[in-house]
N, C-alpha and C. Protein backbone atom coordinates (compact mmCIF):
# COMPACT_ATOMS: atom_id res chain seq x y z
N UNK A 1 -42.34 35.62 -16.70
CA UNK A 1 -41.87 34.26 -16.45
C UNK A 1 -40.44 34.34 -15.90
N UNK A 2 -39.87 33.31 -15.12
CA UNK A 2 -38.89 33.80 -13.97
C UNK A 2 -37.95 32.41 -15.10
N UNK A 3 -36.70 32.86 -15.14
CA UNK A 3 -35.74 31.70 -16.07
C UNK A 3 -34.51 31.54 -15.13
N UNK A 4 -34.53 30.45 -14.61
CA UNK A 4 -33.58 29.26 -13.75
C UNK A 4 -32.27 28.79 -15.06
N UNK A 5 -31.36 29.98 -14.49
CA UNK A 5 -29.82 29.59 -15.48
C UNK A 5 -29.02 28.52 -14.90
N UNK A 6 -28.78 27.36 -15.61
CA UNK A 6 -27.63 26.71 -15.12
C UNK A 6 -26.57 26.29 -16.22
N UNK A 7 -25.58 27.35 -16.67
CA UNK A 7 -25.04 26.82 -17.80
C UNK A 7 -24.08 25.85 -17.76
N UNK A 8 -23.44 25.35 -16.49
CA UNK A 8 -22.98 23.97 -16.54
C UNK A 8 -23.45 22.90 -17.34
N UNK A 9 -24.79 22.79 -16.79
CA UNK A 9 -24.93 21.77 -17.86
C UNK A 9 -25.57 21.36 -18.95
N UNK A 10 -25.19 22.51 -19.41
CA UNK A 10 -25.61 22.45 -21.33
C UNK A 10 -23.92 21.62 -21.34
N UNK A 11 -22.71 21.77 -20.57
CA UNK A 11 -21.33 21.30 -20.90
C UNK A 11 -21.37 19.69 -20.86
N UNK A 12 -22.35 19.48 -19.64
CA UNK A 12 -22.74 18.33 -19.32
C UNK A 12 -23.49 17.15 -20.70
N UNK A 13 -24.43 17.74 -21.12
CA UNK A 13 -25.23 17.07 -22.24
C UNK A 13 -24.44 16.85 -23.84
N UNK A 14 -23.36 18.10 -23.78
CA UNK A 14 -23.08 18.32 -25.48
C UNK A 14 -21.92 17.52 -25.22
N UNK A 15 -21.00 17.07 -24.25
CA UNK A 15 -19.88 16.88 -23.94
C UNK A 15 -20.01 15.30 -24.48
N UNK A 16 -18.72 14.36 -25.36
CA UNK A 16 -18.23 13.86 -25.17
C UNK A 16 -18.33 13.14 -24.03
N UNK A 17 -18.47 11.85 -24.04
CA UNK A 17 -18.44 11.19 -22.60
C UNK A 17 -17.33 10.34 -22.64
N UNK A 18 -16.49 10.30 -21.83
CA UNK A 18 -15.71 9.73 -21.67
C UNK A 18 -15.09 8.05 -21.71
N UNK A 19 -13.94 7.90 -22.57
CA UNK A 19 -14.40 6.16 -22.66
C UNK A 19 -13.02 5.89 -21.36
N UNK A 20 -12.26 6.89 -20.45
CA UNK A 20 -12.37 5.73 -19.42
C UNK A 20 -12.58 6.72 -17.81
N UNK A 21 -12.41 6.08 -17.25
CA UNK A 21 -12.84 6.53 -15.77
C UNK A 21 -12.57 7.14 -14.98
N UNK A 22 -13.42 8.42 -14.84
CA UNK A 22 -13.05 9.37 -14.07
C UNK A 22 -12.56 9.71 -13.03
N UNK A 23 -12.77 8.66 -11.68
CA UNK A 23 -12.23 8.36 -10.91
C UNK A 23 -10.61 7.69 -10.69
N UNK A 24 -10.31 7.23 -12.23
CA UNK A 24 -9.07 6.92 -12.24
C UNK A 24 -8.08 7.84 -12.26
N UNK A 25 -9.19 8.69 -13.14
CA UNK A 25 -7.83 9.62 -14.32
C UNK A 25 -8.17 11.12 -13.46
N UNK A 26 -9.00 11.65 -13.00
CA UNK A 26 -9.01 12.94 -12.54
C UNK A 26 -8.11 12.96 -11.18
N UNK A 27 -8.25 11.99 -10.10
CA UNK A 27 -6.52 11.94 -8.95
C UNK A 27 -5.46 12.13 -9.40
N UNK A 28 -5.03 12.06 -10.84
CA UNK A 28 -3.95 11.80 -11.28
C UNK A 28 -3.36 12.85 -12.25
N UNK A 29 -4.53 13.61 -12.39
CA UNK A 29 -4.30 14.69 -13.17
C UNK A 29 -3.14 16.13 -12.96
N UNK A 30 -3.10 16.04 -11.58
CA UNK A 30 -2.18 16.66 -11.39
C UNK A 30 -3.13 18.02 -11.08
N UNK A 31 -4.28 18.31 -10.98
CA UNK A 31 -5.06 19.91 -11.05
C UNK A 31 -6.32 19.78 -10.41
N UNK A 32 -6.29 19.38 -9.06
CA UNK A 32 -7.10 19.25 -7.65
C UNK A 32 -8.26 20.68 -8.37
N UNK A 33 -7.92 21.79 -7.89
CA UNK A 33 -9.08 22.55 -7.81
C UNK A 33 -9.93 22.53 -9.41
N UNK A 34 -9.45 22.61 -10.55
CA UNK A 34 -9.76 22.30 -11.68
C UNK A 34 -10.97 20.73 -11.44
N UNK A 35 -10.60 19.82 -11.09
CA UNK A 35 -11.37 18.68 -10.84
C UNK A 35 -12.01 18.60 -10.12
N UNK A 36 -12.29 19.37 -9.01
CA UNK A 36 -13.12 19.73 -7.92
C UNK A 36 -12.47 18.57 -6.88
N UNK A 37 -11.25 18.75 -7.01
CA UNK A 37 -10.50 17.69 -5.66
C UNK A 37 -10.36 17.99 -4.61
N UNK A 38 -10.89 17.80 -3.66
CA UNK A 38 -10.64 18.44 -1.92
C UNK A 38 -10.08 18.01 -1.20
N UNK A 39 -9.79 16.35 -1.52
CA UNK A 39 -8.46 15.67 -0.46
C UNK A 39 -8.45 14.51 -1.17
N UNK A 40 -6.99 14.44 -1.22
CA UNK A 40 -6.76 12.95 -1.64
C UNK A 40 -5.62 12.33 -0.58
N UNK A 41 -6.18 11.24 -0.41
CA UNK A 41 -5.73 10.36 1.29
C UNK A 41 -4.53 8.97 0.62
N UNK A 42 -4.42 8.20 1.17
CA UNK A 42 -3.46 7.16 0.90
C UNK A 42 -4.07 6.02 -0.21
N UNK A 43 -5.70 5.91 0.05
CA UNK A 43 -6.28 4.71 -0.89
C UNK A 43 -7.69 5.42 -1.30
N UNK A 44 -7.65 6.58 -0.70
CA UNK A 44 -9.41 6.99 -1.32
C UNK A 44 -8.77 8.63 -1.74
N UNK A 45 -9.82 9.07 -2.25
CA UNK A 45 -9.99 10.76 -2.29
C UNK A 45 -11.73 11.37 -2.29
N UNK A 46 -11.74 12.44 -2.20
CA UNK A 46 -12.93 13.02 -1.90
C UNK A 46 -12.99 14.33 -3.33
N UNK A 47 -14.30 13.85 -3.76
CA UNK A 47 -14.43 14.65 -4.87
C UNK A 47 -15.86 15.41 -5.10
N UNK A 48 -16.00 16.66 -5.65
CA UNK A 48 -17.65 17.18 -5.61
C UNK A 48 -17.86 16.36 -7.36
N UNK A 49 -19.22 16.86 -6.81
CA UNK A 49 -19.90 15.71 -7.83
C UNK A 49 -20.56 17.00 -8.89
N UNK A 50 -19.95 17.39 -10.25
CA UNK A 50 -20.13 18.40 -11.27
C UNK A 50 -21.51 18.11 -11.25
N UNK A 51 -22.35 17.77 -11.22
CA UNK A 51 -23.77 17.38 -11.83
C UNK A 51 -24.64 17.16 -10.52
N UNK A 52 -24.38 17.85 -8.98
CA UNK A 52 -25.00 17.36 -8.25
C UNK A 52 -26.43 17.63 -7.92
N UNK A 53 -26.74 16.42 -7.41
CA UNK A 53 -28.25 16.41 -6.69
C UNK A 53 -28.58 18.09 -5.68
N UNK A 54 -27.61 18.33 -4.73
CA UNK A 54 -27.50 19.42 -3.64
C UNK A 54 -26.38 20.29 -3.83
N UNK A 55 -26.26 21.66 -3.65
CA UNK A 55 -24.66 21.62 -3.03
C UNK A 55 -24.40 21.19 -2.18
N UNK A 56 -23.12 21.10 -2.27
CA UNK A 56 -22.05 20.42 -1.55
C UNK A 56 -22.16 18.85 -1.64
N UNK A 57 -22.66 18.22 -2.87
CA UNK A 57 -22.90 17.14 -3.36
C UNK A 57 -21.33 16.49 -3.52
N UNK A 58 -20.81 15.37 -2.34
CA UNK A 58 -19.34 15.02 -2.42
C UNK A 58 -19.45 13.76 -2.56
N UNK A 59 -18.21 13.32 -3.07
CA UNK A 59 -18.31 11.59 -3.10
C UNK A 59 -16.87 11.37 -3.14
N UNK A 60 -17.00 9.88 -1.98
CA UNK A 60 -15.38 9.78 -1.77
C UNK A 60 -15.23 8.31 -2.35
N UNK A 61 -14.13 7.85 -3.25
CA UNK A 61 -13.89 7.17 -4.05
C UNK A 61 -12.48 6.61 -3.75
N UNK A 62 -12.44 5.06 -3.10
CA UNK A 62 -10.92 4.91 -3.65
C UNK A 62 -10.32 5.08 -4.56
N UNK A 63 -9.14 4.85 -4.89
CA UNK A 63 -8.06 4.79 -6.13
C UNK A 63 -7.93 3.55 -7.02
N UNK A 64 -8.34 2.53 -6.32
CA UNK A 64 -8.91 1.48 -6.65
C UNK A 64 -10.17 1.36 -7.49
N UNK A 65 -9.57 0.69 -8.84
CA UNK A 65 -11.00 0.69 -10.07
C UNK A 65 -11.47 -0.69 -9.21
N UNK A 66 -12.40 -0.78 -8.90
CA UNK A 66 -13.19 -2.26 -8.08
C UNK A 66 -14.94 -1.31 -8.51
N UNK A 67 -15.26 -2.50 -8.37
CA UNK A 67 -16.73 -2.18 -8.86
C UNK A 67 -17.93 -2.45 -7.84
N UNK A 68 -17.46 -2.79 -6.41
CA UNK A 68 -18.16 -3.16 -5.40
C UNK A 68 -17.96 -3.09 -4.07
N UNK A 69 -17.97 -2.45 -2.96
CA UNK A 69 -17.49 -2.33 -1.69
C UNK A 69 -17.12 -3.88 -1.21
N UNK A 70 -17.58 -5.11 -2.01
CA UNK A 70 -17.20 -6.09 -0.54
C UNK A 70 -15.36 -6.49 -1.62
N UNK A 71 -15.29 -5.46 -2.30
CA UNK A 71 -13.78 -5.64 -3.19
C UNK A 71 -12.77 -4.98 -2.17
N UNK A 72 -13.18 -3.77 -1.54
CA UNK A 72 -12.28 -3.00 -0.89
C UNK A 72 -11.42 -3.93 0.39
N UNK A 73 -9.95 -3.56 0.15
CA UNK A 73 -9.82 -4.05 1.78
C UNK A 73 -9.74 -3.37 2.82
N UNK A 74 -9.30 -3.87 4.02
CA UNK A 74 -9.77 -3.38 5.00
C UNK A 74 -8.85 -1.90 5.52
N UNK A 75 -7.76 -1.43 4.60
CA UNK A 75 -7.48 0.33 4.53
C UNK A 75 -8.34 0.81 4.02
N UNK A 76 -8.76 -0.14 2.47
CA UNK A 76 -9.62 0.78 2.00
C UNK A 76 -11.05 1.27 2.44
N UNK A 77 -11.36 0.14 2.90
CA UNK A 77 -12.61 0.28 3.70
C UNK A 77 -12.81 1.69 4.76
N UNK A 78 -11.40 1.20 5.60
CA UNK A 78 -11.26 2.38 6.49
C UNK A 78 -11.26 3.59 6.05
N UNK A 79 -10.18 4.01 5.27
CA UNK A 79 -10.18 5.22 5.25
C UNK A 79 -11.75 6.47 4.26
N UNK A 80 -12.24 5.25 3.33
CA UNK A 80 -13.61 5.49 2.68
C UNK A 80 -14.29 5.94 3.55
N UNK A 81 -14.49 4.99 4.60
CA UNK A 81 -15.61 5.42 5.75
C UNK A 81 -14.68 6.96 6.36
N UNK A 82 -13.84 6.32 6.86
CA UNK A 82 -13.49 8.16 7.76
C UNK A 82 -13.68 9.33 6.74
N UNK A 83 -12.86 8.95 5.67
CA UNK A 83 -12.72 10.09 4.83
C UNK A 83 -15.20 10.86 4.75
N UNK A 84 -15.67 9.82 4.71
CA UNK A 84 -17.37 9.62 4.58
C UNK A 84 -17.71 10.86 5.55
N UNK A 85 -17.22 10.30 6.97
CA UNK A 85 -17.62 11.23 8.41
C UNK A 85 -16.98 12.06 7.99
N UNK A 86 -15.98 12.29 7.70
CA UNK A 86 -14.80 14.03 7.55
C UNK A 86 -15.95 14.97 6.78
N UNK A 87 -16.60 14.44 5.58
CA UNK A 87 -16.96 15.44 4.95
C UNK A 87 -18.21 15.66 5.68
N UNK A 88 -19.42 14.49 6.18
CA UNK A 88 -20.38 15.08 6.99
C UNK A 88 -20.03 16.12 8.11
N UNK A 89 -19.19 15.85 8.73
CA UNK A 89 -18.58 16.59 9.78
C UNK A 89 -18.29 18.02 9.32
N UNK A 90 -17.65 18.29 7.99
CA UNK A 90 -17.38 19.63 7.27
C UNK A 90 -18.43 20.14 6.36
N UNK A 91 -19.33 19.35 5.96
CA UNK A 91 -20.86 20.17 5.36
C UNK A 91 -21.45 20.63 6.49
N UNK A 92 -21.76 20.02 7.72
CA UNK A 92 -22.48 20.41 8.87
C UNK A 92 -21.92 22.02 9.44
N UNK A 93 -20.57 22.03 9.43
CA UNK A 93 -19.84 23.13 9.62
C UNK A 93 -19.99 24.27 8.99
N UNK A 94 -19.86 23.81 7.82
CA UNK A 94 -20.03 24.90 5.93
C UNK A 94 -21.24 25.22 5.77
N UNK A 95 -21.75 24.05 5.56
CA UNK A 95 -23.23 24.15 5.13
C UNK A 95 -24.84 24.23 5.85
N UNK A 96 -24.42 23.76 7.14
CA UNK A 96 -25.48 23.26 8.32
C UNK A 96 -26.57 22.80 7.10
N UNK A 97 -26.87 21.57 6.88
CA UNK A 97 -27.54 20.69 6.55
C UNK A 97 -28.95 20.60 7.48
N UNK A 98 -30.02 19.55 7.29
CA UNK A 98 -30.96 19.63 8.45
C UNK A 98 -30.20 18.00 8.68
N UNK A 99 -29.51 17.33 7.24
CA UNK A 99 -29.89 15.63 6.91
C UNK A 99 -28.76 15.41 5.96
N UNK A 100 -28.91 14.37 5.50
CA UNK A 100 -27.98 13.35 4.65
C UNK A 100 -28.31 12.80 4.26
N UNK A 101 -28.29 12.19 2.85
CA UNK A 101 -28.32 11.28 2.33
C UNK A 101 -27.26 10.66 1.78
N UNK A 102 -26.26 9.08 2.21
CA UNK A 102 -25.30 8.88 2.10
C UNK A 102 -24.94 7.11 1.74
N UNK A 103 -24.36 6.68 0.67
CA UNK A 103 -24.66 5.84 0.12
C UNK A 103 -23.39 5.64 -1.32
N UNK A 104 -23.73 3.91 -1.56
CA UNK A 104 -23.44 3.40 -2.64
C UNK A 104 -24.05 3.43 -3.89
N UNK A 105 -23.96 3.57 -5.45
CA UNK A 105 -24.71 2.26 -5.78
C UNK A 105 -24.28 1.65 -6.68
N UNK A 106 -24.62 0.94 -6.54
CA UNK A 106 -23.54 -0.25 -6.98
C UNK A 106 -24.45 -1.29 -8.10
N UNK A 107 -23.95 -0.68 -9.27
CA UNK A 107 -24.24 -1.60 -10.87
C UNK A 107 -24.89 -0.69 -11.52
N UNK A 108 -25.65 -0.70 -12.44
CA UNK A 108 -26.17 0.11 -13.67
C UNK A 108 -27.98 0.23 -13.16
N UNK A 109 -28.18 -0.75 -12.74
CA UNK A 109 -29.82 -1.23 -11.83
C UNK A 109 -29.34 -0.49 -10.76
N UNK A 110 -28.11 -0.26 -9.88
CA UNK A 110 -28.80 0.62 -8.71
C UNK A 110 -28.49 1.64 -8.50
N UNK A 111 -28.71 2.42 -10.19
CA UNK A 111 -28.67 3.65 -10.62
C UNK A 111 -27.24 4.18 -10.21
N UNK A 112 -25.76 3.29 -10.35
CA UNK A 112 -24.56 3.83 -10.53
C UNK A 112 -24.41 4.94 -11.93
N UNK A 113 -24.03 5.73 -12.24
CA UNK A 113 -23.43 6.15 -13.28
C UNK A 113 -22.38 6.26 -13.71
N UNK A 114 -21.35 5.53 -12.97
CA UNK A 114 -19.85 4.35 -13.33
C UNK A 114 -19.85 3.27 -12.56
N UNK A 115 -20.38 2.47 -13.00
CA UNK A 115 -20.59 1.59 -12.54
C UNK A 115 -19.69 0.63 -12.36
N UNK A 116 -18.42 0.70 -12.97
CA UNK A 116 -16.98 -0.03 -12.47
C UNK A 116 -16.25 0.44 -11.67
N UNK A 117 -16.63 1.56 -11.07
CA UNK A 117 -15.38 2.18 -10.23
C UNK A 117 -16.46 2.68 -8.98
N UNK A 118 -16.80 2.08 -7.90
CA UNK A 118 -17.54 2.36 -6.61
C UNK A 118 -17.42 4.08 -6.88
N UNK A 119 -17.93 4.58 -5.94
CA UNK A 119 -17.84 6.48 -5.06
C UNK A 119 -18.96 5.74 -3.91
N UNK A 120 -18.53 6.31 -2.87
CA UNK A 120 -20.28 7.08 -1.71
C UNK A 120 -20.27 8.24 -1.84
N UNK A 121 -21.75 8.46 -2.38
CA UNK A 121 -22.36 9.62 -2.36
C UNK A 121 -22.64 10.49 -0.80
N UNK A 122 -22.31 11.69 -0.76
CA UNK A 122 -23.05 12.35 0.65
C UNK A 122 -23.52 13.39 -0.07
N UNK A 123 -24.88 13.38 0.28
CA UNK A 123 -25.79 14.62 -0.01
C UNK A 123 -26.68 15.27 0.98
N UNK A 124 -25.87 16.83 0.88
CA UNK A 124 -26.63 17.05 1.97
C UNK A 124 -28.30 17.26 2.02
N UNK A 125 -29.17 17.38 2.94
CA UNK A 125 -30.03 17.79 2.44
C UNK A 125 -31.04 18.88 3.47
N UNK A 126 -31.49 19.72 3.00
CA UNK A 126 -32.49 20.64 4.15
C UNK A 126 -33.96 20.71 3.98
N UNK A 127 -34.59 20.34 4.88
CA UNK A 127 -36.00 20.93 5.03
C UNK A 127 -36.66 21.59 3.98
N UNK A 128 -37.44 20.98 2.88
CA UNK A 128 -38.32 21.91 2.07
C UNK A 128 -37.24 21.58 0.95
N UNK A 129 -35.88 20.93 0.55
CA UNK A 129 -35.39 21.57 -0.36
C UNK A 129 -36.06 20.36 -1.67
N UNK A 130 -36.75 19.77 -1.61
CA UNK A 130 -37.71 18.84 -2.41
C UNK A 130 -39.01 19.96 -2.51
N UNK A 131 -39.30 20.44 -3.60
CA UNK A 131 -40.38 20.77 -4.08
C UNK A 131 -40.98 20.82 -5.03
N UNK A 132 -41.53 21.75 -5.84
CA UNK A 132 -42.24 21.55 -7.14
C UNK A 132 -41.53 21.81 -8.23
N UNK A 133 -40.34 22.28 -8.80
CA UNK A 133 -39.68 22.51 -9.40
C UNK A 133 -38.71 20.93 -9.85
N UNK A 134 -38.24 20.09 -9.28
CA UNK A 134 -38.14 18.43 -9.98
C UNK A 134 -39.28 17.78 -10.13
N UNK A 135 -40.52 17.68 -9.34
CA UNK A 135 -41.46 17.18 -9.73
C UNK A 135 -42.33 17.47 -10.87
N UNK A 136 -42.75 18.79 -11.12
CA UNK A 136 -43.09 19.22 -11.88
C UNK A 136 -42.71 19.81 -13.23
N UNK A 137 -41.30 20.13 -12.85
CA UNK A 137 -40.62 20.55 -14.00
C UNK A 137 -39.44 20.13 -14.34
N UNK A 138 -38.95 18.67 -14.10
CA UNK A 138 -37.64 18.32 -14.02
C UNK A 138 -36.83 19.15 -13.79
N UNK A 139 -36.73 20.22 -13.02
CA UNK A 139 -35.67 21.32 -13.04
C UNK A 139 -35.07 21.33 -11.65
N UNK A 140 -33.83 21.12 -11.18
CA UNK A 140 -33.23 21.71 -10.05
C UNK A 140 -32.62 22.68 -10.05
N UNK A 141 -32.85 23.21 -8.81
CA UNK A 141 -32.14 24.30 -8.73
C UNK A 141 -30.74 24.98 -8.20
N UNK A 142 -29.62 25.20 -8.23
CA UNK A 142 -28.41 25.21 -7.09
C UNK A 142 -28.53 26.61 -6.87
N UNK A 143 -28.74 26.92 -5.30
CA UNK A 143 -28.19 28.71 -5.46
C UNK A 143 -26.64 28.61 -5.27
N UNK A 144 -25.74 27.81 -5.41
CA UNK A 144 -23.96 28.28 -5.38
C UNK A 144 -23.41 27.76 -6.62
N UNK A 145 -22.72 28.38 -7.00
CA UNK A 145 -21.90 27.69 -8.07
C UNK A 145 -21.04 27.13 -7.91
N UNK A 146 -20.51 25.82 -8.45
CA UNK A 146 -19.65 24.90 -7.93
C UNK A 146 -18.47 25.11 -7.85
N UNK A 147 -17.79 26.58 -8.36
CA UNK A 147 -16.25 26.86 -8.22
C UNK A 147 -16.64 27.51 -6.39
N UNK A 148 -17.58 28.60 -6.47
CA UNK A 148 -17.70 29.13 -4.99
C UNK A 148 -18.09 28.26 -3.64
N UNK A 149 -18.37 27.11 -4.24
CA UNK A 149 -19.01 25.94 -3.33
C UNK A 149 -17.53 25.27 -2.93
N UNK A 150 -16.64 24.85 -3.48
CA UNK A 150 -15.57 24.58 -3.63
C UNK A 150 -14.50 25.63 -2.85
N UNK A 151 -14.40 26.57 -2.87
CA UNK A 151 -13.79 27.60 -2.01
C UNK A 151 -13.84 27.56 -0.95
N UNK A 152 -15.40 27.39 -0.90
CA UNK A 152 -15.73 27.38 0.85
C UNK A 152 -15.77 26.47 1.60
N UNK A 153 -15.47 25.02 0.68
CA UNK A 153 -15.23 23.47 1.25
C UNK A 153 -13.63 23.26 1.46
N UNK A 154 -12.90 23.79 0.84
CA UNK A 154 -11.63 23.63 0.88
C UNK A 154 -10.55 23.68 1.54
N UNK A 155 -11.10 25.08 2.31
CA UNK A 155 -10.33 25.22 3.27
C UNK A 155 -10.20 24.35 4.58
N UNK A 156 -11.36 23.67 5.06
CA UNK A 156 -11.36 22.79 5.60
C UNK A 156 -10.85 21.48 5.62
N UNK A 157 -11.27 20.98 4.13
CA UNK A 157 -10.06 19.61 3.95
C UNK A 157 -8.60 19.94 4.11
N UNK A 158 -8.24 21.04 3.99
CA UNK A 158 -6.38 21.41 4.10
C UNK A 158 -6.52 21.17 5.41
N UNK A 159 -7.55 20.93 6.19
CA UNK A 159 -7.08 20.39 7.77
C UNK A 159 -7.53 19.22 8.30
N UNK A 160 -7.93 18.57 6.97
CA UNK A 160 -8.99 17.01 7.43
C UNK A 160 -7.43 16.26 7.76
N UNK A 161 -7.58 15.98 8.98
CA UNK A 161 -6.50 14.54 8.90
C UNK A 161 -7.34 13.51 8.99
N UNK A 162 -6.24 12.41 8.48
CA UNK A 162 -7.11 11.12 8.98
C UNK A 162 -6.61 10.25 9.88
């Protein structure tokens, strides 16, 4: 029998959940690579997502606790969206993707999991990488680990302008 290790997230399940918001408090922390921070811009930042769907699973989040895109104004708007393209533009590079999946969601019904503080999700995605292993066995799989996934995304945001 073949055994699929992911010890992240046993950290994930036993952990304490947090009573306030991650998106507030991890920009501010002062320890970018520790938080999986890859750029932080004037009203948004770009963050990997510890628990992701894919590698290179990113989500860019204003600084702004708002709970809905039609809250953002129109910097914030902006730079969300560019900062959005920067990272498709740098998974395609890093990662060559086939696809994307890229998005809000917005409330507890459309399956947010902070649901007071917006992110867009970008996930990349390739050919075949849906198979029998979530369907059948709730199990995903990552072949990178998220500190080495992070290495190899990084260097690139040190040159994202916006």
């Amino acid at each position: 029998m073949e055994r699929i290790w992911a010890p992240w997230r046993m950290e994930y399940i036993t952990q304490d959940k947090p009573d306030n918001c991650i998106f507030c408090t991890l920009p501010n922390s002062g320890d970018d690579e520790k938080n999986f921070i890859l750029f932080q811009g004037r009203h948004s930042f770009v963050v990997m997502n510890i628990f992701p769907y894919n590698n290179g699973h990113l989500m860019v989040s204003p600084y702004r606790h708002i709970a809905c895109i039609t809250a953002l104004d129109k910097e914030e708007s902006l730079e969300v969206t560019e900062l959005t393209k920067g990272c498709i533009e740098i998974l395609r590079i890093q990662n060559t993707p086939d696809g994307f999946n890229v998005g809000f969601n917005i409330g507890k019904s459309g399956g947010a999991g902070f649901d007071e503080h917006i992110h867009n999700h970008i996930v990349p995605r390739w050919e075949g990488d849906t198979n029998f292993m979530p369907v059948l066995a709730e199990t995903k799989i990552h072949p990178e680990h998220l500190q080495k996934s992070y290495e190899k995304l990084s260097p690139h945001f040190k040159k994202l302008r916006l």
